[in-house]
Protein backbone atom coordinates (compact mmCIF):
# COMPACT_ATOMS: atom_id res chain seq x y z
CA UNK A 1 8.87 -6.52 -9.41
CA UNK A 2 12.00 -4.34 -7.32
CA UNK A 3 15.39 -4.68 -8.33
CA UNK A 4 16.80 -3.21 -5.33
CA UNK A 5 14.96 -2.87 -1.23
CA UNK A 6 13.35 0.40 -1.12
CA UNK A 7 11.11 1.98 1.81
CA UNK A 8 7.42 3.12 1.02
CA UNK A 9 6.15 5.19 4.28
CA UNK A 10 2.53 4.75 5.55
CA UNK A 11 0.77 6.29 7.87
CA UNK A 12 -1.82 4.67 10.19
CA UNK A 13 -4.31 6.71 13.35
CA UNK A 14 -7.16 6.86 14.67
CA UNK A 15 -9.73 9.75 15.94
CA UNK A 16 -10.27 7.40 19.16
CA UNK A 17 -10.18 3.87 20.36
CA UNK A 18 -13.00 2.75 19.07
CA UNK A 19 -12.94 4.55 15.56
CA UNK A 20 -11.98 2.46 12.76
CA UNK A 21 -8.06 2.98 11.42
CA UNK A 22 -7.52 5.38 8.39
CA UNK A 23 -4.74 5.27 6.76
CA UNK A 24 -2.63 6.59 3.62
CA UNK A 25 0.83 6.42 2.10
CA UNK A 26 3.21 9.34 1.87
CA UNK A 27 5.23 8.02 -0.67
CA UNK A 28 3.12 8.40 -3.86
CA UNK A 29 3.46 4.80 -5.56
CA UNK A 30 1.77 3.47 -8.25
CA UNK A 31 -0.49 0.28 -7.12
CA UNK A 32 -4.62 -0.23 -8.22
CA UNK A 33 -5.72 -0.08 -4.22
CA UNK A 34 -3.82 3.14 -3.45
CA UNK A 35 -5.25 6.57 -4.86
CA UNK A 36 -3.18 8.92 -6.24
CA UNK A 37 -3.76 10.93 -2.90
CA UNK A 38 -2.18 8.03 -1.13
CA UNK A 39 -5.71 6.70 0.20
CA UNK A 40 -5.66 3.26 0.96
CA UNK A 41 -8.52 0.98 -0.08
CA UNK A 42 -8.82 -2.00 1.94
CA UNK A 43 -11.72 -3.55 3.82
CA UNK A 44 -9.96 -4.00 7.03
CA UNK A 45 -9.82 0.03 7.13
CA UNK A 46 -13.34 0.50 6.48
CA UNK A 47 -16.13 -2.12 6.83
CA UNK A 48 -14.01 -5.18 7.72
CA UNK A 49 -12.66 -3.26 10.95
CA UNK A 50 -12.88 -4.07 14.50
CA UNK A 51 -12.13 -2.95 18.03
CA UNK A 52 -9.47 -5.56 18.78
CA UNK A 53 -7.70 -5.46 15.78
CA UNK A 54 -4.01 -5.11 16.16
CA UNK A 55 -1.71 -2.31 14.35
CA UNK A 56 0.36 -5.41 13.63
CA UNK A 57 -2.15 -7.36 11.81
CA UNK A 58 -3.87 -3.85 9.64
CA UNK A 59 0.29 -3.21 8.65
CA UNK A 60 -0.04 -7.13 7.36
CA UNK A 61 -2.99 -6.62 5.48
CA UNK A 62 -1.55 -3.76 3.62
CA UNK A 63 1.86 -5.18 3.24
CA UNK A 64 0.32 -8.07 1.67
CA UNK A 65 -2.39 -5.84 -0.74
CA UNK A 66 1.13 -4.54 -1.80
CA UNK A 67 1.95 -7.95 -3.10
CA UNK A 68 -1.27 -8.58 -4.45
CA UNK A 69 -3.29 -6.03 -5.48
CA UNK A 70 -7.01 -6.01 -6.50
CA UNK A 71 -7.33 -4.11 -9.49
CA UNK A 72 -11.83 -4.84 -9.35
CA UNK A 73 -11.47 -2.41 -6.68
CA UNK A 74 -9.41 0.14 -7.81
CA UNK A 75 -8.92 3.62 -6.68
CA UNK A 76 -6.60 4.36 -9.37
CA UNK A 77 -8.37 3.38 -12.07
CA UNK A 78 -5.42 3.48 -14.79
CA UNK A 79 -3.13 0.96 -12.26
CA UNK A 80 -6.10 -1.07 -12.34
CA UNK A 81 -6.87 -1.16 -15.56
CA UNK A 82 -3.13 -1.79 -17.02
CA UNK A 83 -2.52 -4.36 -14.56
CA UNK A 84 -5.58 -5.96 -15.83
CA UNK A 85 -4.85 -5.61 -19.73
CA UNK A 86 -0.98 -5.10 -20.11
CA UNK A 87 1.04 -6.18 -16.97
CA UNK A 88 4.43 -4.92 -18.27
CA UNK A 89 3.62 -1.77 -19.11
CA UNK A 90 2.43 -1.73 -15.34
CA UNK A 91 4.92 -3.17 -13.78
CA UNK A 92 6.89 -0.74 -15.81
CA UNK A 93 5.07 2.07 -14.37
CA UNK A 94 5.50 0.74 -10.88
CA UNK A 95 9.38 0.49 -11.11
CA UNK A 96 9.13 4.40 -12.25
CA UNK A 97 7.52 5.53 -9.81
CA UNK A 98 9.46 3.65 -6.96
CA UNK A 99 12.52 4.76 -8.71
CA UNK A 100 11.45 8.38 -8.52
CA UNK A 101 9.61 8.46 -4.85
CA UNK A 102 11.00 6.05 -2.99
CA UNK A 103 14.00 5.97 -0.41
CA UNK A 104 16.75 3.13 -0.40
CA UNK A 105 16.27 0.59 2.15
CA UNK A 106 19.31 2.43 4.03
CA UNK A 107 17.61 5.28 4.60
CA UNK A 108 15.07 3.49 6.46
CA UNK A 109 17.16 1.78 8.89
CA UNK A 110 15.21 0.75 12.10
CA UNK A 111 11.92 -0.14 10.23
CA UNK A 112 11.11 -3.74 9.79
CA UNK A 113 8.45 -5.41 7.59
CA UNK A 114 5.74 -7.00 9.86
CA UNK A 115 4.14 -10.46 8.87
CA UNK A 116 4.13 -12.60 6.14
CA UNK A 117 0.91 -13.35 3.31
């Protein structure tokens, strides 16, 4: 859907060891799983979650609900809904946004994308 690498920031904690992992992005962006407040919804944050589960593997989960999103359970309903019933006009939308909010790939020199899907 990108024409050119950009860099989306997320940020991951928790209250204590054996809290689940909340998490949001600070780069608004426009995706059906990710409110406009940056809230991420994904089961392995919430009811899915476990003690022993790795920062590596809840950065894979949401790298890959970045690829493909689940617009039934949609926090923004009108990414949901327009990826549903008109994908260009979403993907469209998308491209915007990351245009507008998003820093180039060079400025994020030193991250690295975890995992595959």
């Amino acid at each position: 859907m990108y024409r050119s690498p950009s860099c989306i920031m997320c940020i991951l904690f928790r209250d204590s060891p054996v809290s689940s992992t909340a998490g949001f992005f600070t780069t608004k962006i426009f995706h059906p799983n990710v409110s406009k407040g940056g809230e991420i919804c994904v089961n392995v944050l919430k009811k899915d979650w476990t003690e022993d589960m790795g920062l590596r593997h809840v950065l894979v989960v949401i790298r890959c609900l970045l690829i493909e999103p689940f617009p039934e359970s949609a926090l923004n309903e009108e990414a949901g809904r327009l990826l549903m019933e008109d994908y260009e006009a979403y993907a469209s939308h998308a491209r915007l946004m990351t245009s507008i909010h998003a820093q180039s790939a060079k400025r994020c020199a030193g991250f690295t994308l975890l995992g595959h899907c």
